[in-house]
N, C-alpha and C. Protein backbone atom coordinates (compact mmCIF):
# COMPACT_ATOMS: atom_id res chain seq x y z
N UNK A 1 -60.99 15.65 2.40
CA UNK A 1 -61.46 15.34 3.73
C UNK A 1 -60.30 14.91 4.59
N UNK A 2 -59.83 13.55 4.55
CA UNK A 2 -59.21 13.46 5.51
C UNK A 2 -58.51 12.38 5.22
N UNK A 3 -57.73 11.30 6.08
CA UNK A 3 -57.31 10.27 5.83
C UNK A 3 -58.05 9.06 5.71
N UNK A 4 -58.16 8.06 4.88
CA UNK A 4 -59.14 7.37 4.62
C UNK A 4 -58.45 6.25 4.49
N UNK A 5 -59.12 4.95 5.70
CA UNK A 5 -58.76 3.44 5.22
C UNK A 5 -59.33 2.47 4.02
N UNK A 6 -58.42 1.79 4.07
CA UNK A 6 -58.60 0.91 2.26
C UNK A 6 -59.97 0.96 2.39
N UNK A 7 -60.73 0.27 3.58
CA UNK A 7 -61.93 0.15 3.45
C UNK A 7 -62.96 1.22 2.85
N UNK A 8 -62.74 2.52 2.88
CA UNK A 8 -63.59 3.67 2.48
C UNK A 8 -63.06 4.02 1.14
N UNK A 9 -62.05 3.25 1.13
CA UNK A 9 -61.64 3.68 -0.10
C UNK A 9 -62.21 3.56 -1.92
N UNK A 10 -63.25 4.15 -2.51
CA UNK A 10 -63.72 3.51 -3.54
C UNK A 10 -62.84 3.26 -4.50
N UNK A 11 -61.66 3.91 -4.53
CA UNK A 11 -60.66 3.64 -5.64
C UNK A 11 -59.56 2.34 -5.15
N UNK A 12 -59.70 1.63 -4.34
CA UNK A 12 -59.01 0.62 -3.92
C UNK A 12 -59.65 -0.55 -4.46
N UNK A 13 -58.85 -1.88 -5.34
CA UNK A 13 -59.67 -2.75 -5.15
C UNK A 13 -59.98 -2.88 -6.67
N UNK A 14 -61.13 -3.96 -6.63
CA UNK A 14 -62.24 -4.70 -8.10
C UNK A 14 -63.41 -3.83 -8.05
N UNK A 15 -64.03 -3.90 -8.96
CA UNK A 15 -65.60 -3.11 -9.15
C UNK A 15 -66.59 -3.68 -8.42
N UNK A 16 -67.14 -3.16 -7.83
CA UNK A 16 -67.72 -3.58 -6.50
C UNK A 16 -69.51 -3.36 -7.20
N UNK A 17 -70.51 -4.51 -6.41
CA UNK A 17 -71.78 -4.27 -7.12
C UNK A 17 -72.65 -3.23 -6.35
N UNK A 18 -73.49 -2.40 -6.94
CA UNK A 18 -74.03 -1.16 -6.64
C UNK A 18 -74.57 -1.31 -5.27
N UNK A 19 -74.84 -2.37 -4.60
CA UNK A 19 -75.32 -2.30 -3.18
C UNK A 19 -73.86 -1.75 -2.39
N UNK A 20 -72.80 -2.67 -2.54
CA UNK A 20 -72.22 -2.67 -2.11
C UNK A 20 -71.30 -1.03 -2.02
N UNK A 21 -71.10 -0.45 -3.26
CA UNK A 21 -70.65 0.63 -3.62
C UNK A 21 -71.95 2.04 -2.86
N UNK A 22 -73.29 1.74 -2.91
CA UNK A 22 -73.89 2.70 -1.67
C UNK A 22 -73.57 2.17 -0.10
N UNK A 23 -72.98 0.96 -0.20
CA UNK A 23 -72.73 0.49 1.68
C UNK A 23 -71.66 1.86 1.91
N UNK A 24 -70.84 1.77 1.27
CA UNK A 24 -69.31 2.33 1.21
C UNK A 24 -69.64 3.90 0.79
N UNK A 25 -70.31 4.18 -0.18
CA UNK A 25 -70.88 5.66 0.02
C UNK A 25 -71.07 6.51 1.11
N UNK A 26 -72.23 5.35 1.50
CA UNK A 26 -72.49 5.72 2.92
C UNK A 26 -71.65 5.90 4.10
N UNK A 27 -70.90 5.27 3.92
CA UNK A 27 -69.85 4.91 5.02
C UNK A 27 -69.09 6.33 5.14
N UNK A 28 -68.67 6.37 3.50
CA UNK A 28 -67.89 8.21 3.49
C UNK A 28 -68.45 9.10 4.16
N UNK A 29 -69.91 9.44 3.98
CA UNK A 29 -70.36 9.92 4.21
C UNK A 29 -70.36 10.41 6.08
N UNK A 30 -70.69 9.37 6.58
CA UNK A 30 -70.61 9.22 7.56
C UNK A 30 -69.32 9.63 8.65
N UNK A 31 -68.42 9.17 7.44
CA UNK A 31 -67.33 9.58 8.00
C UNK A 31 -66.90 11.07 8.40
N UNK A 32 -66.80 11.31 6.80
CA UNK A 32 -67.17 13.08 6.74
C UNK A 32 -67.74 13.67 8.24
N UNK A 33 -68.99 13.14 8.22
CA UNK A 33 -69.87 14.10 9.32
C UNK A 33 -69.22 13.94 10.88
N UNK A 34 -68.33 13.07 10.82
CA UNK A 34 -68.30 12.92 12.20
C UNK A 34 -66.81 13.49 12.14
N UNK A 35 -65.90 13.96 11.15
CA UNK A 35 -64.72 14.13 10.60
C UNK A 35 -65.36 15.98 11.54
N UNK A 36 -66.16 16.14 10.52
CA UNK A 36 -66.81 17.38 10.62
C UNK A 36 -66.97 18.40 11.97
N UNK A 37 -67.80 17.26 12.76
CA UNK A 37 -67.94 17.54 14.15
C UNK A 37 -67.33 17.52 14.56
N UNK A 38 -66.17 16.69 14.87
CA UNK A 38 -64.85 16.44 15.70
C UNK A 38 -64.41 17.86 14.95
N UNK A 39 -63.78 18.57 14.21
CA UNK A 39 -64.03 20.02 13.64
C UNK A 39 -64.28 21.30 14.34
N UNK A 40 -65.50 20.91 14.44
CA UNK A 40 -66.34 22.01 15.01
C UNK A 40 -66.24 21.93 16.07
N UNK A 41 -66.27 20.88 17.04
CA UNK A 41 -66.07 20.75 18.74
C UNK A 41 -64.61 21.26 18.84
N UNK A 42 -63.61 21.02 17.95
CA UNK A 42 -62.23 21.72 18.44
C UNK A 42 -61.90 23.35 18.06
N UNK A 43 -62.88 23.87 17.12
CA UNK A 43 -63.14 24.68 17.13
C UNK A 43 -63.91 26.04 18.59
N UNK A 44 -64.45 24.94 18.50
CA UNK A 44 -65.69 25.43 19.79
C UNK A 44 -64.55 25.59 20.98
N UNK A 45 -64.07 24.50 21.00
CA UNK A 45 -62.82 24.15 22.33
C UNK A 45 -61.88 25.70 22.45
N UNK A 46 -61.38 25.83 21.81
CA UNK A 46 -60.57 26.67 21.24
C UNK A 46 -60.74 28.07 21.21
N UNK A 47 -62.09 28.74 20.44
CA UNK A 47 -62.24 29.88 20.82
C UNK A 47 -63.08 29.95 22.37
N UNK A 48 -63.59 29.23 22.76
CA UNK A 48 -63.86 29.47 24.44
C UNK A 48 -62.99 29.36 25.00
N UNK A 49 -62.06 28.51 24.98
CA UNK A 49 -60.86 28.93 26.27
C UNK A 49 -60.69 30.02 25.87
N UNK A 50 -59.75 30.29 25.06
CA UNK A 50 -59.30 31.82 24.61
C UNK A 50 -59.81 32.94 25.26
N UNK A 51 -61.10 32.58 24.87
CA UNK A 51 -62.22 34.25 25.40
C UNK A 51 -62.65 33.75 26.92
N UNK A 52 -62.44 32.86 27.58
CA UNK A 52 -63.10 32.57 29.07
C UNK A 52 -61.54 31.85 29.56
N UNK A 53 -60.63 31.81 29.79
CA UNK A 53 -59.84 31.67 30.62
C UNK A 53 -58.28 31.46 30.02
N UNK A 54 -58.17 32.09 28.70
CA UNK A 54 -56.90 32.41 28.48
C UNK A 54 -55.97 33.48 29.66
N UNK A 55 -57.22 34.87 29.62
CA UNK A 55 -56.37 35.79 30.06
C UNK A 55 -56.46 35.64 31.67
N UNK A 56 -57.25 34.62 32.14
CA UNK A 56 -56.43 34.01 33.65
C UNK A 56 -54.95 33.96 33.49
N UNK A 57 -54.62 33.39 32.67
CA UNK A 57 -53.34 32.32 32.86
C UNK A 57 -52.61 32.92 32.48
N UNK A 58 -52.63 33.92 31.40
CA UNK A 58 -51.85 35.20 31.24
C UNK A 58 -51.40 35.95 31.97
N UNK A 59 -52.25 36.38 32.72
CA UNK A 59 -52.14 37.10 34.34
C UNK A 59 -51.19 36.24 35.07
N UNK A 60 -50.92 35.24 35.50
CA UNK A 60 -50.38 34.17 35.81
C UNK A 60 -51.28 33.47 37.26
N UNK A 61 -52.32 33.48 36.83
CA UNK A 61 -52.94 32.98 38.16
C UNK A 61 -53.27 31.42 37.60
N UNK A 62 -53.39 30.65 38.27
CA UNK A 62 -53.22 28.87 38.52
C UNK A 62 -54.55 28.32 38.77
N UNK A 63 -55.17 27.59 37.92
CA UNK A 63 -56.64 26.94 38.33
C UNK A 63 -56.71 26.13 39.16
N UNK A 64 -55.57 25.38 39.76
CA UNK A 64 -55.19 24.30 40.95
C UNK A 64 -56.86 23.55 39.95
N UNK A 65 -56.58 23.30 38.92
CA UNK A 65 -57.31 22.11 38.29
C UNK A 65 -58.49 22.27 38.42
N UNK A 66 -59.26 23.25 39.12
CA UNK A 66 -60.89 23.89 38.98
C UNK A 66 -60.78 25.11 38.58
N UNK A 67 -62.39 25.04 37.92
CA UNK A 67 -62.63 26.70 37.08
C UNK A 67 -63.18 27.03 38.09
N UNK A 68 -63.22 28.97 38.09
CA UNK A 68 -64.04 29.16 38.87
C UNK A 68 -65.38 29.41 38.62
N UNK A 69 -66.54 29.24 39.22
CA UNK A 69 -68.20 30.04 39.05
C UNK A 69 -68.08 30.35 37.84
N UNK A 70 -66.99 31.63 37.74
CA UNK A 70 -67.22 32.84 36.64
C UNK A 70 -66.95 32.27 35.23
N UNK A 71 -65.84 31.08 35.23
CA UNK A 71 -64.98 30.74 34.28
C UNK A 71 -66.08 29.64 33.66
N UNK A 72 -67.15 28.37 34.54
CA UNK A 72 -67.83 28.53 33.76
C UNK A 72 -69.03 28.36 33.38
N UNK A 73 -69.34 29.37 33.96
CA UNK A 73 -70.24 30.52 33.00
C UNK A 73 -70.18 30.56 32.21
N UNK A 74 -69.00 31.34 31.87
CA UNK A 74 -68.28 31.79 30.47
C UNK A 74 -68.52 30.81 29.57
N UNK A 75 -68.11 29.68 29.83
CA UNK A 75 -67.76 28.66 29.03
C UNK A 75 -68.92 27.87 28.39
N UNK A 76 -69.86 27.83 29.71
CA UNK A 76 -71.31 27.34 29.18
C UNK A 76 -71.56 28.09 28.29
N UNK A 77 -71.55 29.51 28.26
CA UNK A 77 -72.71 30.37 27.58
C UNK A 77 -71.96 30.31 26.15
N UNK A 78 -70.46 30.70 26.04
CA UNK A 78 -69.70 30.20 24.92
C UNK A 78 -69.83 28.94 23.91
N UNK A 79 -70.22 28.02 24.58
CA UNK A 79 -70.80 27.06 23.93
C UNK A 79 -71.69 26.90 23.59
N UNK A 80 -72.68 27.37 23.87
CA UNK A 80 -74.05 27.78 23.74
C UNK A 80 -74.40 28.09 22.56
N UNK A 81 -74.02 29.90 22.77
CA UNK A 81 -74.09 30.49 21.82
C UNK A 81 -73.09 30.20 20.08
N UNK A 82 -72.15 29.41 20.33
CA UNK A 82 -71.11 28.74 19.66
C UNK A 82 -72.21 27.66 18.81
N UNK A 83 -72.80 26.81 18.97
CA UNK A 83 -73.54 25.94 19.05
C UNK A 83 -74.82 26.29 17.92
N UNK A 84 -75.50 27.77 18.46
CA UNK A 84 -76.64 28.23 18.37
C UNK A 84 -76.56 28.83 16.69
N UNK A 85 -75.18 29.30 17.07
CA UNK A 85 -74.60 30.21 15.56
C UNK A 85 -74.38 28.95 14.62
N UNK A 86 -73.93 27.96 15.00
CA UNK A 86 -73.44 26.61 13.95
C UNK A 86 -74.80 26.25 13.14
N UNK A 87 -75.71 26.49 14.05
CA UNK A 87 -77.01 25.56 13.76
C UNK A 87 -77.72 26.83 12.74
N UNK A 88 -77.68 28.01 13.32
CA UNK A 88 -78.36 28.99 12.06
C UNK A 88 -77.41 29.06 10.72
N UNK A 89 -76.21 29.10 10.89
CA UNK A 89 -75.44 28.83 9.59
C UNK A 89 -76.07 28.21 8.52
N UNK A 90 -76.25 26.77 9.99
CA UNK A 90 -76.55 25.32 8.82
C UNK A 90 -77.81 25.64 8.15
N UNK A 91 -78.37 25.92 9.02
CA UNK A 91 -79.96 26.21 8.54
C UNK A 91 -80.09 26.85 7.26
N UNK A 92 -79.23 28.06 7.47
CA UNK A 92 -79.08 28.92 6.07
C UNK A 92 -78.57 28.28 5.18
N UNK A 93 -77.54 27.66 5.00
CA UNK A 93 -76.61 26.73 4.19
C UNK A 93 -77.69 26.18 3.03
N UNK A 94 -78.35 25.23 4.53
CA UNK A 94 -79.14 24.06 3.58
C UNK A 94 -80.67 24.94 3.09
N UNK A 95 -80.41 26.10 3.20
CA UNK A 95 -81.94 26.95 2.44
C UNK A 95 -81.64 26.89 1.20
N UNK A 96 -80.13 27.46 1.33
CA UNK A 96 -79.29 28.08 -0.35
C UNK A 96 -79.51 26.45 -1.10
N UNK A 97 -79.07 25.84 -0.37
CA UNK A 97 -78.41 24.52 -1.15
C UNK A 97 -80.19 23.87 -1.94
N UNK A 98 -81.13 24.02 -1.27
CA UNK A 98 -82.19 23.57 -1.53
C UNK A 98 -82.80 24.53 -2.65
N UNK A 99 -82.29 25.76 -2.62
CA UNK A 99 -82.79 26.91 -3.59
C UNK A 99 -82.00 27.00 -5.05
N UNK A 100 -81.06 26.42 -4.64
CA UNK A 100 -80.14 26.08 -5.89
C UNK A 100 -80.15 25.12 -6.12
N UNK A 101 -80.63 23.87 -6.06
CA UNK A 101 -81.01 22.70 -6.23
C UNK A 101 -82.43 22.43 -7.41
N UNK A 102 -83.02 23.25 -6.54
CA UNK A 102 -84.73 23.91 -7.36
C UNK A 102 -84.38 24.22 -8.57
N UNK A 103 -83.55 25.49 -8.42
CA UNK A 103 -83.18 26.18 -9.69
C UNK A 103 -83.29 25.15 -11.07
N UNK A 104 -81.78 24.67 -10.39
CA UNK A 104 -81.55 23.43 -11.23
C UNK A 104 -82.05 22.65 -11.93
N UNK A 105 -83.23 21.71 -11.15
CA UNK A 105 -84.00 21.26 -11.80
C UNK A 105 -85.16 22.23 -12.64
N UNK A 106 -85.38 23.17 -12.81
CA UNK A 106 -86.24 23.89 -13.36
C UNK A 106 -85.83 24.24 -15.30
């Protein structure tokens, strides 16, 4: 994952009692997801400029610090649909993960 302070750290430290060791579980956890998103939003960031106002600037034309109408548009709908695709992924993801989970226990 990522960089992690002492605090998240379960290998830092004395043996900690089981409440305490799900506080800190949790905490990873948490971390992760927001590790995750921050992720995916720079992701998102990234291929929408590209496809909605890279090839402005290529051209060499200047936003004087506003998009135009068109630019976003672009950008809304890019995110959008950016967004829309993340969420059916997940959806699918967590079908498999629940279907192989089943298995498992069976």
């Amino acid at each position: 994952m990522g960089w992690w302070p002492d605090a998240l750290n379960p290998f830092k430290g004395r043996a900690m009692s089981p409440r305490k060791f799900e506080e800190r579980r949790k905490m990873i956890a948490l971390a992760g997801e927001v590790e995750a998103m921050g992720d995916m939003f720079t992701r998102m960031n990234r291929q929408c400029y590209q496809k909605c106002c890279n090839q402005r600037i290529l051209d060499g034309m200047d936003y004087n610090d506003e998009l135009s109408l068109d630019d976003e548009r672009c950008l809304e709908s890019c995110a959008t649909k950016f967004m829309a695709t993340q969420h059916m992924v997940g959806a699918i993801f967590m079908s498999e993960a629940q279907a192989e989970q089943s298995k498992m226990e069976q």
